[in-house]
Protein backbone atom coordinates (compact mmCIF):
# COMPACT_ATOMS: atom_id res chain seq x y z
CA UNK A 1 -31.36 -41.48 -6.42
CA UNK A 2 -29.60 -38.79 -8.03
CA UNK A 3 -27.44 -39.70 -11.38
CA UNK A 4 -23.75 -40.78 -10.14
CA UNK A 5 -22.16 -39.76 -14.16
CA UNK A 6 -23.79 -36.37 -13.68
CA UNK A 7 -22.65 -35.65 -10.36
CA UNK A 8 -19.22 -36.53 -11.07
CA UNK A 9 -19.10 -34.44 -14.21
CA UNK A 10 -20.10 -31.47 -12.11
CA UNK A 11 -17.36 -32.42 -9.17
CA UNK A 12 -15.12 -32.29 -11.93
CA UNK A 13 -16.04 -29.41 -13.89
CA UNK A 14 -16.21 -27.25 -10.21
CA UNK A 15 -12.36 -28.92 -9.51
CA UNK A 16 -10.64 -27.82 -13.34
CA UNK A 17 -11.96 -24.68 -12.58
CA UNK A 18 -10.33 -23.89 -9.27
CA UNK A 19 -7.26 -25.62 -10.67
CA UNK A 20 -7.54 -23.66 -13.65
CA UNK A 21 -7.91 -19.76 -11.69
CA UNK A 22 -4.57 -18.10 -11.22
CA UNK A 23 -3.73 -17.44 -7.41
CA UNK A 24 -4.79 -13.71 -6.29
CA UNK A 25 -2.60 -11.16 -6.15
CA UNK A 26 -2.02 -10.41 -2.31
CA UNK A 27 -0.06 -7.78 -0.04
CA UNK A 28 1.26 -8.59 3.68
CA UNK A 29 3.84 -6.75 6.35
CA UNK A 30 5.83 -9.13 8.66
CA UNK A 31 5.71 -4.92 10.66
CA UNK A 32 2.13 -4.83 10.58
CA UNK A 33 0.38 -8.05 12.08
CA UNK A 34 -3.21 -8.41 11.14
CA UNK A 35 -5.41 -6.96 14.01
CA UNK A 36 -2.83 -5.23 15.76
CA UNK A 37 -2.68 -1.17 15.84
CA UNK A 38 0.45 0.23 14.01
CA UNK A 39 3.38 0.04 16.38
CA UNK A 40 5.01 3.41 17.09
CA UNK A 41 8.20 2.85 15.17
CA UNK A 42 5.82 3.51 11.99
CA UNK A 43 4.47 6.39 13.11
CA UNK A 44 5.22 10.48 12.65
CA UNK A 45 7.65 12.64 14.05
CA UNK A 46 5.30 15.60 13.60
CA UNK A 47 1.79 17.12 14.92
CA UNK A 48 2.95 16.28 18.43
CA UNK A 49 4.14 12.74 17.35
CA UNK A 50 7.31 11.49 17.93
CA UNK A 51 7.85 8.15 16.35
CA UNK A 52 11.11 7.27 14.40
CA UNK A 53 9.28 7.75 10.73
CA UNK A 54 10.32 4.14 9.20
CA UNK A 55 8.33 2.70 6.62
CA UNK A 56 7.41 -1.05 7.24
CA UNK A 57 8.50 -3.61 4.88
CA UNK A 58 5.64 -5.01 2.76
CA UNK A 59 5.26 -7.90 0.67
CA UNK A 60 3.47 -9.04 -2.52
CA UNK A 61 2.95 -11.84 -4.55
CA UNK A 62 1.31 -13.07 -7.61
CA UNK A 63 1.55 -10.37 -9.57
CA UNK A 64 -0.90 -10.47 -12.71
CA UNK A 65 0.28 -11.34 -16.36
CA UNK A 66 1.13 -8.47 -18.26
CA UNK A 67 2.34 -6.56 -15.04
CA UNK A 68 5.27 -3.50 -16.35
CA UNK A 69 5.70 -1.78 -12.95
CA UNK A 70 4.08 -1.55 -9.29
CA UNK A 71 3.03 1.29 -7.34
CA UNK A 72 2.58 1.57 -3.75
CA UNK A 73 -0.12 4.38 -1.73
CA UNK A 74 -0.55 4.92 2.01
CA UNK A 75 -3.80 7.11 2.39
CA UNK A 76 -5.65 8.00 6.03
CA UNK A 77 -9.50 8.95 4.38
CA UNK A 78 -10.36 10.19 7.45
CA UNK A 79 -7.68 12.60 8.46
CA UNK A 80 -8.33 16.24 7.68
CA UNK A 81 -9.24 17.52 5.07
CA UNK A 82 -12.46 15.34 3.84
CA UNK A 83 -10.36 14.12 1.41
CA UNK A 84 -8.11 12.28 3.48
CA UNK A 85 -4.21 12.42 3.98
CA UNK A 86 -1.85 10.42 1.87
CA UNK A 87 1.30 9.33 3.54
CA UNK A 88 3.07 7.47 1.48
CA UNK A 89 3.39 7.25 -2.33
CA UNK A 90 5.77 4.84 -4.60
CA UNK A 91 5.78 4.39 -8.04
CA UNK A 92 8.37 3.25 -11.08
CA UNK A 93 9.04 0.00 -8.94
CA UNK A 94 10.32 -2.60 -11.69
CA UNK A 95 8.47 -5.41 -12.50
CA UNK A 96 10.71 -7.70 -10.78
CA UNK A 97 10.01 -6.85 -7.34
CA UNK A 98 8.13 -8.43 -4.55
CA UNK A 99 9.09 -6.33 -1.76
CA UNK A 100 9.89 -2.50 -0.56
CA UNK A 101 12.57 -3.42 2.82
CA UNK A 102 11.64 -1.79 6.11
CA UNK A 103 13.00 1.77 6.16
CA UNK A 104 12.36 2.10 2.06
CA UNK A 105 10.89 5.73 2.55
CA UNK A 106 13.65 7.25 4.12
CA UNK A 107 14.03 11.16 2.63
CA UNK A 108 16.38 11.58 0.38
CA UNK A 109 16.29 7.97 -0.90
CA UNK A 110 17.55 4.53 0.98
CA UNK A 111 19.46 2.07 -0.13
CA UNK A 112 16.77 -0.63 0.45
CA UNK A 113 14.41 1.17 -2.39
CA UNK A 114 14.69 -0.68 -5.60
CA UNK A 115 16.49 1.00 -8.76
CA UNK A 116 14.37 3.54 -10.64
CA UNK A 117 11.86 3.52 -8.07
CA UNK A 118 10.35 7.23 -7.25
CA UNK A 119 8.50 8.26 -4.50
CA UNK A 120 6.39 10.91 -4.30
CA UNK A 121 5.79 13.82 -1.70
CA UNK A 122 3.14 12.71 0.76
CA UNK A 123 0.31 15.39 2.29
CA UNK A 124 1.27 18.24 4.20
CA UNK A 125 4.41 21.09 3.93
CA UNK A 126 6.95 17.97 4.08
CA UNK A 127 9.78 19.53 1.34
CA UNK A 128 11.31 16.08 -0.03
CA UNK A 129 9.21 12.71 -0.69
CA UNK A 130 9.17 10.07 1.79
CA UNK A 131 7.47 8.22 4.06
CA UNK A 132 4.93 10.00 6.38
CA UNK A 133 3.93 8.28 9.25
CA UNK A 134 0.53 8.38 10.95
CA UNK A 135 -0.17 10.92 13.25
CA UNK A 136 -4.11 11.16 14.18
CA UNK A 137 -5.23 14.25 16.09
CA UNK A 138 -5.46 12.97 20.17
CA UNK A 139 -8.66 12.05 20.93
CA UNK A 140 -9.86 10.87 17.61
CA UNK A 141 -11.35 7.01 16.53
CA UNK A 142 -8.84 4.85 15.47
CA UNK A 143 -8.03 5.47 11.78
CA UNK A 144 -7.84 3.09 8.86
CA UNK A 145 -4.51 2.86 6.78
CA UNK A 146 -5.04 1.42 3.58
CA UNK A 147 -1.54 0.64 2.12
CA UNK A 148 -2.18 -0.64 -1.55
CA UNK A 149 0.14 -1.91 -3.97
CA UNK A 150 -0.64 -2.09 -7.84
CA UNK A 151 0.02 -4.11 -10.46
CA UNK A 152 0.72 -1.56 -13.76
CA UNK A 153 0.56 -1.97 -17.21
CA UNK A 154 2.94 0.65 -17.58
CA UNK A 155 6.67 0.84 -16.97
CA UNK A 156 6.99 4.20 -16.03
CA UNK A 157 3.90 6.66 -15.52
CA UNK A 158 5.54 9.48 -16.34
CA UNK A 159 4.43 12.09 -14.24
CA UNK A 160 6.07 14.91 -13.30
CA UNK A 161 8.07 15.54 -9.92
CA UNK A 162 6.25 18.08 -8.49
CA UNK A 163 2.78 16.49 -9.19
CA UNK A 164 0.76 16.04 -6.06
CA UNK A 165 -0.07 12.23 -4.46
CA UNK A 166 -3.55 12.87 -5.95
CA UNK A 167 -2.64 13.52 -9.00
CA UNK A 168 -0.27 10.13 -9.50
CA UNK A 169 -3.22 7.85 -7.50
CA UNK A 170 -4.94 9.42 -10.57
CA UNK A 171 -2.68 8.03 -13.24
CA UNK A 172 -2.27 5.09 -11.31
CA UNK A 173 -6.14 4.36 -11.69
CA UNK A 174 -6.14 4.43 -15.33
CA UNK A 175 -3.44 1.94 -15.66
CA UNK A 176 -4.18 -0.20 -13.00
CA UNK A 177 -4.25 -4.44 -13.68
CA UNK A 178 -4.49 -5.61 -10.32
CA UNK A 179 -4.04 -4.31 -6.64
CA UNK A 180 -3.73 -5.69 -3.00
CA UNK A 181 -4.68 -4.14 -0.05
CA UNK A 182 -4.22 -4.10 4.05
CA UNK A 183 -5.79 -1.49 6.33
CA UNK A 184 -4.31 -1.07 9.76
CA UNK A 185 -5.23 0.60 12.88
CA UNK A 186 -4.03 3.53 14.85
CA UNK A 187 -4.70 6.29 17.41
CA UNK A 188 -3.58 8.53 19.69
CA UNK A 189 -5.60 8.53 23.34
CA UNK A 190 -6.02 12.35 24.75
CA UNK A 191 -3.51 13.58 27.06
CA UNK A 192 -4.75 15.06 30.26
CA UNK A 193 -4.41 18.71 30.96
């Protein structure tokens, strides 16, 4: 029979430790339900899409210790080019926030985007940053969105405006504490001749 002192010992050193480990740090979107494709209202008007452009709301929670700023990035990696497409790109979003409203990425700013937050210009010849909904050539696979939001040690990252969404996912890496992810679906069947 196995010893009864060590096997609670071991109960309780597995329990303190699960007690002891912070929550993780984790994104959702009451606009994009798990395992269901990205409604149109998210989507481009652009390419032969016409969707209404709104960014969906998102949510996160437990935020690391230690966290200055957030950023948020939208990125398609298998739209054209092999590099993949970013659509959406938000950084300088205080510390104190949990949440980007739906409609956020509006051009030209929305009220709904949280003081001192920036956004960036997404892929493509759009002139102003904003939102950029997806818009997947007809025909293709469904692709993956991967909308990520970062916990930063930095409070601002200090980048210029003109630099590309690239170039800020780069500076984002490099000062990066934590991040949450959700991928969601969407495509666009072929229309017939």
């Amino acid at each position: 029979m196995r010893n009864p002192v060590a096997l609670c010992l071991i109960v309780l050193g597995f329990c303190s430790g699960a007690w002891g480990a912070p929550p993780p740090f984790t994104l959702s979107s009451p606009d994009l339900p798990s395992g269901r494709p990205i409604a149109a209202r998210f989507t481009a008007d652009a390419f032969g899409c016409h969707g209404p452009n709104e960014s969906p709301a998102l949510l996160w929670s437990n935020a690391p210790a230690g966290t200055k700023s957030f950023a948020v990035m939208m990125f398609d990696p298998y739209r054209p080019p092999a590099s993949g497409w970013w659509h959406w790109v938000v950084y300088d979003i205080p510390a104190t926030t949990t949440q980007l409203p739906h409609g956020a990425g509006a051009a030209g700013g929305s009220p709904g985007m949280p003081p001192g937050a920036r956004q960036g210009k997404p892929d493509g010849d759009a002139p102003e940053a904003h939102y950029y909904g997806p818009c997947p050539d007809e025909g293709d696979p469904p692709h993956h969105y991967t909308i990520t939001v970062y916990a930063l040690s930095v409070e601002h990252l200090g980048v210029a405006a003109t630099s590309t969404a690239a170039n800020i996912d780069y500076e984002i890496a490099g000062k990066t504490l934590a991040k949450a992810s959700i991928v969601r679906l969407f495509s666009r069947p072929r229309q017939a001749p």
